[in-house]
C-alpha atoms as a PDB file:
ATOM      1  CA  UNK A   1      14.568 -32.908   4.749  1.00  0.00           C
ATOM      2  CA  UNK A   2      14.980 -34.351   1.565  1.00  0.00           C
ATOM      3  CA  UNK A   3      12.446 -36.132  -0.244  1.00  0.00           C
ATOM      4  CA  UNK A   4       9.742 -34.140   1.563  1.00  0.00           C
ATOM      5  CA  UNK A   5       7.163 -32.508  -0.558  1.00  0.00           C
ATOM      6  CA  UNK A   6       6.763 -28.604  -0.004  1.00  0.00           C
ATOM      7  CA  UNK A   7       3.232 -29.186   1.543  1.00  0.00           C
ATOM      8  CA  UNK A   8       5.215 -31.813   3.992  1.00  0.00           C
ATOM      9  CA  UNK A   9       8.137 -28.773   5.007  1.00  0.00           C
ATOM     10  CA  UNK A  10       4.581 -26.638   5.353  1.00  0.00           C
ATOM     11  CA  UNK A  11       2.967 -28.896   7.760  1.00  0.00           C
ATOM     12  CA  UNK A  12       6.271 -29.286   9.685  1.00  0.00           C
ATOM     13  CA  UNK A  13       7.392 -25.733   9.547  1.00  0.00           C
ATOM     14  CA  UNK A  14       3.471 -24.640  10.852  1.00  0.00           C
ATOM     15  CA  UNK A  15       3.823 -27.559  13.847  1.00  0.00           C
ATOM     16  CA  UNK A  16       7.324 -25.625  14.564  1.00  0.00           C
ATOM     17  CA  UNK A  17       5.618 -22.476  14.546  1.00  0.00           C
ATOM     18  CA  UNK A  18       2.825 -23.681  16.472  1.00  0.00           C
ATOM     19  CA  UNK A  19       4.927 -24.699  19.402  1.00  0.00           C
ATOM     20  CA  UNK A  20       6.396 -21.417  19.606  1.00  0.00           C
ATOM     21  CA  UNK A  21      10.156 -22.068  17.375  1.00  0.00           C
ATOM     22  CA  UNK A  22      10.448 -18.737  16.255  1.00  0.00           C
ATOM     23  CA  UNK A  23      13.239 -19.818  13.469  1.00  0.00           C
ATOM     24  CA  UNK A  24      10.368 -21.943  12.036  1.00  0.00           C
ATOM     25  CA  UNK A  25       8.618 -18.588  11.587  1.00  0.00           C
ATOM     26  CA  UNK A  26      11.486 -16.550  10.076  1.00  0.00           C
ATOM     27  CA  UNK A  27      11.718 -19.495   7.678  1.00  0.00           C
ATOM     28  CA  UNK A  28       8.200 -19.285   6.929  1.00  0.00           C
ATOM     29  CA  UNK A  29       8.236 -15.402   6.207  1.00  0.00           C
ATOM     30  CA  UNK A  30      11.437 -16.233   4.101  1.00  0.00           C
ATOM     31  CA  UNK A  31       9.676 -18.766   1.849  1.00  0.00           C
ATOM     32  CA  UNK A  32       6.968 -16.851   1.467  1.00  0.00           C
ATOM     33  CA  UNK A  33       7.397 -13.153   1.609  1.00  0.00           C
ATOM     34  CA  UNK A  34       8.083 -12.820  -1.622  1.00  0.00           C
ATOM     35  CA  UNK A  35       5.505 -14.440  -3.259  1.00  0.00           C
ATOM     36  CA  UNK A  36       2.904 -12.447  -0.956  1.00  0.00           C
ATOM     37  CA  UNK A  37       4.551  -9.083  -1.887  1.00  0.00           C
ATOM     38  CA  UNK A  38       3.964 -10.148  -5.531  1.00  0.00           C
ATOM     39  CA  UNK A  39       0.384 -11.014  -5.189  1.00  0.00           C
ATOM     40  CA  UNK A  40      -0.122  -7.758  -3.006  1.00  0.00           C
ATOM     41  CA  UNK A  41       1.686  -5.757  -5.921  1.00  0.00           C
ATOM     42  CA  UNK A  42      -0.752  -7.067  -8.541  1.00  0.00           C
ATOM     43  CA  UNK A  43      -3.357  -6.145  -6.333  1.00  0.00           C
ATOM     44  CA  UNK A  44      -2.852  -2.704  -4.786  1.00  0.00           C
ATOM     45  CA  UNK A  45      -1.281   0.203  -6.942  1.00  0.00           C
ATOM     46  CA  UNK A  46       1.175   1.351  -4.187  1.00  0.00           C
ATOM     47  CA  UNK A  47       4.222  -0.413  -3.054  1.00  0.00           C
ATOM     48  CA  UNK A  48       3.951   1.004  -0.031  1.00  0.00           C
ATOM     49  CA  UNK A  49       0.563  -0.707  -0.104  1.00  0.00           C
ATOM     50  CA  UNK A  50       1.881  -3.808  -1.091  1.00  0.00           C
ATOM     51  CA  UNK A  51       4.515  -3.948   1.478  1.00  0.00           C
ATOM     52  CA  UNK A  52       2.095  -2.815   4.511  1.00  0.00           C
ATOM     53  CA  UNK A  53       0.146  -6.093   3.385  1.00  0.00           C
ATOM     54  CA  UNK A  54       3.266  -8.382   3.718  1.00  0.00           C
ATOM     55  CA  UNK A  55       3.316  -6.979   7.307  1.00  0.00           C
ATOM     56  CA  UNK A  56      -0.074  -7.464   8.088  1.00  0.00           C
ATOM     57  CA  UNK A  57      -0.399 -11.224   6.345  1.00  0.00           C
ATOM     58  CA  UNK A  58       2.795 -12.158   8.746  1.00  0.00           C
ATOM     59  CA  UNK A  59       0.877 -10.180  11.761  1.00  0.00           C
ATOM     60  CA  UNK A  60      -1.967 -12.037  10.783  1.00  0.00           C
ATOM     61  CA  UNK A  61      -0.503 -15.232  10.546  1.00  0.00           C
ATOM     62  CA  UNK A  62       1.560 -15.493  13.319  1.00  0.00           C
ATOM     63  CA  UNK A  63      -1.623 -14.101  15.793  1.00  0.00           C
ATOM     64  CA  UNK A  64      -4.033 -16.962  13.699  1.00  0.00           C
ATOM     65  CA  UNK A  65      -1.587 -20.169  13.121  1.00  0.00           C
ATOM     66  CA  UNK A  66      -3.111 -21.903  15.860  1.00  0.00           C
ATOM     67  CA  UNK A  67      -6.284 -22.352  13.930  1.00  0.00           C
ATOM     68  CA  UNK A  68      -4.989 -23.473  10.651  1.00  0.00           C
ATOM     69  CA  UNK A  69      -5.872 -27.338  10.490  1.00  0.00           C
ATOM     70  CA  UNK A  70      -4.379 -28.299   7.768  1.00  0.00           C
ATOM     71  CA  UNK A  71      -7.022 -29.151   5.200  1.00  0.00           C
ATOM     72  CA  UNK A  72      -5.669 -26.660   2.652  1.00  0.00           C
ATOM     73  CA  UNK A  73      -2.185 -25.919   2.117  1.00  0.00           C
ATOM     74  CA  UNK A  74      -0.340 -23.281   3.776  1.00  0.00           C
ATOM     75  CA  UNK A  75       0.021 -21.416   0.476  1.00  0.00           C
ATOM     76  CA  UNK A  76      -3.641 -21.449  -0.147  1.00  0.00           C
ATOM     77  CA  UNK A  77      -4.492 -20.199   3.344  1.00  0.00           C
ATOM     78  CA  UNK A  78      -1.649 -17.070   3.407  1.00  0.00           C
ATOM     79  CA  UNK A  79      -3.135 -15.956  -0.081  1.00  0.00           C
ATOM     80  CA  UNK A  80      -6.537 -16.177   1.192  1.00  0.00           C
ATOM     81  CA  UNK A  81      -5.140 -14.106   3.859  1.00  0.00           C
ATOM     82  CA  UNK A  82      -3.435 -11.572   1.533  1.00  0.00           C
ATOM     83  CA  UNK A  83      -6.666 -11.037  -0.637  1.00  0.00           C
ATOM     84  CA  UNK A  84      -8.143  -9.886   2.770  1.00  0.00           C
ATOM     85  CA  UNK A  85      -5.498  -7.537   3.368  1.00  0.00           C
ATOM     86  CA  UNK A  86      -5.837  -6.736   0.382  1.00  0.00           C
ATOM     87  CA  UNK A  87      -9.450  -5.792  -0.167  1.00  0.00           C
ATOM     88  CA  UNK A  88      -9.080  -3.952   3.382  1.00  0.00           C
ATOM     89  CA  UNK A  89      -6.218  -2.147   2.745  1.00  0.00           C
ATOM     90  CA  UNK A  90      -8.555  -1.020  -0.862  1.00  0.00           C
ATOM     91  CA  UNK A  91     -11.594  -0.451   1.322  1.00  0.00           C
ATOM     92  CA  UNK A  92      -9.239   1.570   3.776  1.00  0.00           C
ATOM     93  CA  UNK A  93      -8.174   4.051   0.552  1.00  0.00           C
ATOM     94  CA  UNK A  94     -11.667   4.385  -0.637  1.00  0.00           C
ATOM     95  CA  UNK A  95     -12.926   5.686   2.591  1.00  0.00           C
ATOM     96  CA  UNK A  96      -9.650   8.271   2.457  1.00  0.00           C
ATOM     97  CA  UNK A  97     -10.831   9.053  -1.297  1.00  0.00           C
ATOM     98  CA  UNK A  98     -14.371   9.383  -0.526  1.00  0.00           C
ATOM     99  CA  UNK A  99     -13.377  12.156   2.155  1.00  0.00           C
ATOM    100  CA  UNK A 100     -10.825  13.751  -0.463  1.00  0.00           C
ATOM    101  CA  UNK A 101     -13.247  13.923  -3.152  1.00  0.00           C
ATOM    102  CA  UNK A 102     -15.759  15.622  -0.673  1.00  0.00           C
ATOM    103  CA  UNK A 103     -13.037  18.109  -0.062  1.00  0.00           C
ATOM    104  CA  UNK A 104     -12.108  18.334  -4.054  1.00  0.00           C
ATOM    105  CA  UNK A 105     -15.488  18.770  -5.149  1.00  0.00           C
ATOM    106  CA  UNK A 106     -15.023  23.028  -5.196  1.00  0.00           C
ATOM    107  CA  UNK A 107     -12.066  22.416  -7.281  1.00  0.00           C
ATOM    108  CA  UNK A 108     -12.078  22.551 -10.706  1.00  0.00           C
ATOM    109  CA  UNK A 109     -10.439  19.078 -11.150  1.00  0.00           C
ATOM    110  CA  UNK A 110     -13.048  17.404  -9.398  1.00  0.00           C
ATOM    111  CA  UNK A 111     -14.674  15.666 -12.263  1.00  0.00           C
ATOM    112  CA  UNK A 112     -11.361  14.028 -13.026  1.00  0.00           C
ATOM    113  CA  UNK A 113     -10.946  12.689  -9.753  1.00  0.00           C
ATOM    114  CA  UNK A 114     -14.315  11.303  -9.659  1.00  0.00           C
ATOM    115  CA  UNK A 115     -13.396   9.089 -12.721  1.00  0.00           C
ATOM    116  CA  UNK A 116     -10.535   8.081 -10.692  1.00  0.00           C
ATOM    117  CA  UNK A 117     -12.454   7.382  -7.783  1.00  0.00           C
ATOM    118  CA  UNK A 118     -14.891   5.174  -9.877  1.00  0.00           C
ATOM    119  CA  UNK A 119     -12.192   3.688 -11.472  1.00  0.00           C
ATOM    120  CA  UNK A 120     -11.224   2.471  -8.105  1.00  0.00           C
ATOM    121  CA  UNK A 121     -14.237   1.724  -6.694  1.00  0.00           C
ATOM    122  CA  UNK A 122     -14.521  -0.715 -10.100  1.00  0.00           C
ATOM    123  CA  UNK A 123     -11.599  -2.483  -9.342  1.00  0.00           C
ATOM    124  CA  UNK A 124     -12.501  -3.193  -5.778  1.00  0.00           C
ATOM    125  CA  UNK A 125     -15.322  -5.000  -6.412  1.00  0.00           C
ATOM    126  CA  UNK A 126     -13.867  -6.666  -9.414  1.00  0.00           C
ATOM    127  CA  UNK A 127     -11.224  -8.171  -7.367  1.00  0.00           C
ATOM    128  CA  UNK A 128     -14.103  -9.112  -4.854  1.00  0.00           C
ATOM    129  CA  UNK A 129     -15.844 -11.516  -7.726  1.00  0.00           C
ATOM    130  CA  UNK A 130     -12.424 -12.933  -8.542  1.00  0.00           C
ATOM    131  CA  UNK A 131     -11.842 -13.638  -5.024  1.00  0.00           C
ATOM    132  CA  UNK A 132     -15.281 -15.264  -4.443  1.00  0.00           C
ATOM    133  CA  UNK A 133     -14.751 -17.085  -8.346  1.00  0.00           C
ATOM    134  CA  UNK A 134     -11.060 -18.299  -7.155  1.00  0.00           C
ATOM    135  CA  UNK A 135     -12.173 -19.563  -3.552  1.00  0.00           C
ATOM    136  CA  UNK A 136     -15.281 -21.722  -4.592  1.00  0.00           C
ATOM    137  CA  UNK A 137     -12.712 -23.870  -6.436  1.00  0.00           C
ATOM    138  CA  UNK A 138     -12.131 -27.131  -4.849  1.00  0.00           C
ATOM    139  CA  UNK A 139      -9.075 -26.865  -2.934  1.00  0.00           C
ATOM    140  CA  UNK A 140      -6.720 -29.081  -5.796  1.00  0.00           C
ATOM    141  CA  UNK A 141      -7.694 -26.705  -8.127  1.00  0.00           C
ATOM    142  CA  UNK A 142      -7.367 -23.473  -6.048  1.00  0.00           C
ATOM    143  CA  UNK A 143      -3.749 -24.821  -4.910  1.00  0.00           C
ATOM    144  CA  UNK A 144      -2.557 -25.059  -8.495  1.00  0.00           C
ATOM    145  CA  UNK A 145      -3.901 -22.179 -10.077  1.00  0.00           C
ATOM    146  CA  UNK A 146      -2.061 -19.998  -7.356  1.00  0.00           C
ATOM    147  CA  UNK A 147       0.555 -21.689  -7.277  1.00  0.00           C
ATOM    148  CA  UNK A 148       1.302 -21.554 -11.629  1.00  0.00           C
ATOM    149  CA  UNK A 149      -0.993 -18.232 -12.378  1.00  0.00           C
ATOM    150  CA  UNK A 150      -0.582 -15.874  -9.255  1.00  0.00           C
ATOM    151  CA  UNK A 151       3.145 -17.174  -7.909  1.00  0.00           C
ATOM    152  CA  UNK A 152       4.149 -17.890 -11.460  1.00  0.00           C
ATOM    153  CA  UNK A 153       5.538 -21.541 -11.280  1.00  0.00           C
ATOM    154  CA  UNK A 154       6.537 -23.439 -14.205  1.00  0.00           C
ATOM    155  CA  UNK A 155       4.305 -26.560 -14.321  1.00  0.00           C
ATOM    156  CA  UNK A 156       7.263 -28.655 -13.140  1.00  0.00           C
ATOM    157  CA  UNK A 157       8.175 -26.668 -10.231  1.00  0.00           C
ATOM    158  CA  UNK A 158       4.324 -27.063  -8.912  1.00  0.00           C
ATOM    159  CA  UNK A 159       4.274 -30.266  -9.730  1.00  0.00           C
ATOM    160  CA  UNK A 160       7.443 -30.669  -7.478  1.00  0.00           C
ATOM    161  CA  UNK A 161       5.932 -28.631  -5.016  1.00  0.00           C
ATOM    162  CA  UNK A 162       2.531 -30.886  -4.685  1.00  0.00           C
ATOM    163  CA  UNK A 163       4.235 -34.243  -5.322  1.00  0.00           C
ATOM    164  CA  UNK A 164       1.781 -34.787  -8.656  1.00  0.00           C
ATOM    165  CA  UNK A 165       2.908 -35.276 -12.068  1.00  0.00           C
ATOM    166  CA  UNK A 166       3.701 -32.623 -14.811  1.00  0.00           C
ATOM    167  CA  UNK A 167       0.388 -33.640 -16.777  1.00  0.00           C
ATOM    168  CA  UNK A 168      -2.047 -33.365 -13.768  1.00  0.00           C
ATOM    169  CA  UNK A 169      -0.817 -30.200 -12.971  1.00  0.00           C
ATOM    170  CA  UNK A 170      -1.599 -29.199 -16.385  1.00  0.00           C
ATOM    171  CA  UNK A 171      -4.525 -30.968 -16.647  1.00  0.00           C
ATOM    172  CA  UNK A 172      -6.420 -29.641 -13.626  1.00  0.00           C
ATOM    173  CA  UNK A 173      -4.901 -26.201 -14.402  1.00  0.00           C
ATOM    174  CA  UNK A 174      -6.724 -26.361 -17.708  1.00  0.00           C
ATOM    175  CA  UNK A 175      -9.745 -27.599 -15.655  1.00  0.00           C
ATOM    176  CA  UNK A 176      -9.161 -24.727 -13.291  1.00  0.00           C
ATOM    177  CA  UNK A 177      -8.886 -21.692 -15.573  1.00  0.00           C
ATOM    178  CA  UNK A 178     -12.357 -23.372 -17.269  1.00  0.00           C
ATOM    179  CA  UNK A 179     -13.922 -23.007 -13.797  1.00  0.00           C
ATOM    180  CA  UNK A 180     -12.924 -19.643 -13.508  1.00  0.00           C
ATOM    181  CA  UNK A 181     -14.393 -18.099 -16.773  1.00  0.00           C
ATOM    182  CA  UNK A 182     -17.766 -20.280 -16.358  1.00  0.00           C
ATOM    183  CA  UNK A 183     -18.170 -18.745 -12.937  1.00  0.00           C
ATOM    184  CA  UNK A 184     -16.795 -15.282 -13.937  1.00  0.00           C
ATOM    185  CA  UNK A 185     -19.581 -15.253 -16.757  1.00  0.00           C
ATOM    186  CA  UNK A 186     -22.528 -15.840 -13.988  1.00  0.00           C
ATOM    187  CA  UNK A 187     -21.004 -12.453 -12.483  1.00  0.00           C
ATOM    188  CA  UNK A 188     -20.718 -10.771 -15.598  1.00  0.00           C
ATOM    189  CA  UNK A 189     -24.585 -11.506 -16.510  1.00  0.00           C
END
Protein backbone atom coordinates (compact mmCIF):
# COMPACT_ATOMS: atom_id res chain seq x y z
CA UNK A 1 0.00 0.00 0.00
CA UNK A 2 2.52 2.37 -0.65
CA UNK A 3 1.97 5.74 -1.74
CA UNK A 4 -1.45 5.73 -0.06
CA UNK A 5 -2.20 8.56 2.23
CA UNK A 6 -3.27 7.52 5.90
CA UNK A 7 -6.88 8.83 5.22
CA UNK A 8 -6.69 6.38 1.94
CA UNK A 9 -5.46 3.04 4.41
CA UNK A 10 -8.59 4.61 6.66
CA UNK A 11 -11.13 4.45 4.01
CA UNK A 12 -9.84 0.99 2.91
CA UNK A 13 -9.28 -0.46 6.30
CA UNK A 14 -13.20 0.90 7.33
CA UNK A 15 -14.56 -0.82 3.75
CA UNK A 16 -12.59 -4.07 5.19
CA UNK A 17 -14.19 -3.67 8.36
CA UNK A 18 -17.42 -2.97 6.93
CA UNK A 19 -17.62 -6.22 5.08
CA UNK A 20 -16.99 -8.08 8.09
CA UNK A 21 -12.64 -8.77 7.73
CA UNK A 22 -12.04 -8.92 11.20
CA UNK A 23 -8.02 -8.48 10.63
CA UNK A 24 -9.04 -5.08 9.14
CA UNK A 25 -10.42 -4.39 12.62
CA UNK A 26 -7.49 -5.64 14.75
CA UNK A 27 -5.46 -3.37 12.47
CA UNK A 28 -7.65 -0.59 13.11
CA UNK A 29 -7.57 -1.00 17.04
CA UNK A 30 -3.70 -1.37 16.51
CA UNK A 31 -3.31 2.00 14.75
CA UNK A 32 -5.31 3.59 16.89
CA UNK A 33 -5.46 2.35 20.40
CA UNK A 34 -2.89 4.16 21.46
CA UNK A 35 -3.61 7.40 20.48
CA UNK A 36 -7.27 6.97 22.04
CA UNK A 37 -5.78 5.79 25.40
CA UNK A 38 -3.75 9.05 25.30
CA UNK A 39 -6.59 11.33 24.65
CA UNK A 40 -8.72 9.33 27.30
CA UNK A 41 -5.68 9.79 29.81
CA UNK A 42 -5.69 13.58 29.37
CA UNK A 43 -9.19 13.47 29.91
CA UNK A 44 -10.17 11.22 32.82
CA UNK A 45 -7.89 11.08 36.04
CA UNK A 46 -7.94 7.22 36.30
CA UNK A 47 -6.18 4.83 34.09
CA UNK A 48 -8.49 2.49 34.74
CA UNK A 49 -10.82 5.15 33.36
CA UNK A 50 -8.87 5.72 30.50
CA UNK A 51 -8.52 2.18 29.55
CA UNK A 52 -12.43 1.31 30.08
CA UNK A 53 -12.83 4.15 27.33
CA UNK A 54 -10.45 2.41 24.81
CA UNK A 55 -12.88 -0.54 25.28
CA UNK A 56 -15.90 1.21 24.88
CA UNK A 57 -14.62 3.56 21.69
CA UNK A 58 -13.66 -0.04 19.96
CA UNK A 59 -17.27 -1.43 21.28
CA UNK A 60 -18.59 1.56 19.94
CA UNK A 61 -16.99 1.52 16.80
CA UNK A 62 -17.20 -1.77 15.72
CA UNK A 63 -21.35 -1.81 16.69
CA UNK A 64 -21.52 1.94 14.62
CA UNK A 65 -18.96 1.51 11.47
CA UNK A 66 -21.70 0.93 9.24
CA UNK A 67 -22.80 4.49 9.52
CA UNK A 68 -19.58 6.28 9.14
CA UNK A 69 -19.74 7.87 5.50
CA UNK A 70 -16.75 9.08 5.13
CA UNK A 71 -16.99 12.86 5.13
CA UNK A 72 -14.59 13.24 8.05
CA UNK A 73 -11.69 11.19 8.64
CA UNK A 74 -11.64 8.17 10.65
CA UNK A 75 -9.43 9.89 13.23
CA UNK A 76 -11.79 12.73 13.63
CA UNK A 77 -14.82 10.47 14.05
CA UNK A 78 -13.05 7.85 16.85
CA UNK A 79 -12.03 11.08 18.88
CA UNK A 80 -15.40 12.43 18.61
CA UNK A 81 -16.29 9.11 19.86
CA UNK A 82 -13.76 9.09 22.75
CA UNK A 83 -14.86 12.64 24.04
CA UNK A 84 -18.29 10.87 24.43
CA UNK A 85 -16.93 8.17 26.36
CA UNK A 86 -15.34 10.36 27.89
CA UNK A 87 -17.81 12.89 29.20
CA UNK A 88 -20.02 9.66 30.09
CA UNK A 89 -17.64 7.84 31.78
CA UNK A 90 -17.19 11.71 33.92
CA UNK A 91 -20.96 11.97 34.16
CA UNK A 92 -20.98 8.20 35.34
CA UNK A 93 -18.35 9.26 38.45
CA UNK A 94 -20.25 12.31 39.32
CA UNK A 95 -23.43 10.50 39.89
CA UNK A 96 -21.14 7.86 42.18
CA UNK A 97 -19.69 11.16 43.93
CA UNK A 98 -22.89 12.83 44.33
CA UNK A 99 -24.17 9.61 46.28
CA UNK A 100 -20.72 9.47 48.27
CA UNK A 101 -20.82 12.95 49.27
CA UNK A 102 -24.50 12.40 50.50
CA UNK A 103 -23.10 9.60 52.55
CA UNK A 104 -19.84 11.83 53.68
CA UNK A 105 -21.73 14.72 54.61
CA UNK A 106 -21.80 13.47 58.71
CA UNK A 107 -18.15 13.19 58.41
CA UNK A 108 -15.96 15.64 59.37
CA UNK A 109 -14.07 15.70 56.00
CA UNK A 110 -17.00 16.52 54.15
CA UNK A 111 -16.19 20.05 53.29
CA UNK A 112 -13.02 18.83 51.64
CA UNK A 113 -14.69 16.50 49.52
CA UNK A 114 -17.15 18.95 48.41
CA UNK A 115 -14.24 21.08 46.94
CA UNK A 116 -13.28 17.98 45.26
CA UNK A 117 -16.54 17.29 44.02
CA UNK A 118 -16.80 20.91 42.58
CA UNK A 119 -13.57 20.65 41.33
CA UNK A 120 -14.89 17.87 39.26
CA UNK A 121 -18.00 18.98 38.42
CA UNK A 122 -15.75 22.19 36.91
CA UNK A 123 -13.85 20.15 34.80
CA UNK A 124 -16.76 18.33 33.31
CA UNK A 125 -18.29 21.05 31.93
CA UNK A 126 -15.08 22.66 30.94
CA UNK A 127 -14.25 19.80 28.79
CA UNK A 128 -17.95 20.08 27.48
CA UNK A 129 -17.15 23.85 25.98
CA UNK A 130 -13.89 22.54 24.56
CA UNK A 131 -15.65 19.78 22.98
CA UNK A 132 -18.46 21.98 21.52
CA UNK A 133 -15.34 24.88 20.67
CA UNK A 134 -13.19 21.90 18.93
CA UNK A 135 -16.23 20.31 16.91
CA UNK A 136 -17.68 23.59 15.31
CA UNK A 137 -14.32 23.75 13.49
CA UNK A 138 -14.57 22.98 9.91
CA UNK A 139 -13.52 19.54 9.47
CA UNK A 140 -9.66 20.59 7.85
CA UNK A 141 -9.14 22.36 10.79
CA UNK A 142 -10.58 19.89 13.38
CA UNK A 143 -8.44 17.03 11.53
CA UNK A 144 -5.19 18.90 12.09
CA UNK A 145 -5.49 20.25 15.36
CA UNK A 146 -6.09 16.58 16.67
CA UNK A 147 -3.99 15.21 14.82
CA UNK A 148 -0.62 17.84 15.96
CA UNK A 149 -2.22 19.10 19.52
CA UNK A 150 -4.18 16.03 21.01
CA UNK A 151 -2.09 12.93 19.15
CA UNK A 152 1.04 15.01 19.25
CA UNK A 153 2.35 14.82 15.57
CA UNK A 154 5.20 16.73 14.37
CA UNK A 155 3.92 18.99 11.55
CA UNK A 156 5.61 16.70 9.02
CA UNK A 157 4.20 13.54 10.16
CA UNK A 158 0.48 15.18 9.74
CA UNK A 159 1.31 16.55 6.85
CA UNK A 160 2.29 12.95 5.68
CA UNK A 161 -0.66 11.69 7.16
CA UNK A 162 -3.20 14.19 5.15
CA UNK A 163 -1.15 14.32 1.93
CA UNK A 164 -0.79 18.45 2.40
CA UNK A 165 2.32 20.29 2.68
CA UNK A 166 4.41 21.14 5.85
CA UNK A 167 3.29 24.96 5.59
CA UNK A 168 -0.52 24.30 5.31
CA UNK A 169 -0.44 22.19 8.08
CA UNK A 170 1.07 24.94 9.94
CA UNK A 171 -0.79 27.44 8.51
CA UNK A 172 -4.31 26.19 9.20
CA UNK A 173 -3.02 24.96 12.60
CA UNK A 174 -2.25 28.57 13.39
CA UNK A 175 -5.72 29.34 11.91
CA UNK A 176 -7.11 26.59 14.07
CA UNK A 177 -5.75 27.35 17.54
CA UNK A 178 -7.10 31.23 16.59
CA UNK A 179 -10.56 29.65 16.21
CA UNK A 180 -10.35 28.01 19.32
CA UNK A 181 -9.51 30.97 21.72
CA UNK A 182 -12.10 33.37 19.76
CA UNK A 183 -14.78 30.81 20.44
CA UNK A 184 -13.46 29.83 23.93
CA UNK A 185 -13.74 33.68 24.85
CA UNK A 186 -17.69 33.73 23.83
CA UNK A 187 -17.87 30.86 26.62
CA UNK A 188 -15.82 32.54 28.99
CA UNK A 189 -18.07 35.89 28.78
Amino acid sequence: MTGLTAYDNDQNLVERVKSGDEAAFSELILTYQNRIFSLASRLVSSEQDAEEIVQDVFVSLYRKIGEFEGRSSLSSWLYRITFNCALMKLRTRRRKDRREQMSDLANSEAGERLDTIEDHFVRVEKLKIAQEVIDSLPESFRTIFYLRDVDGLTGEETALQLGLTTAAVKSRLHRARLMIRKRYEVYER
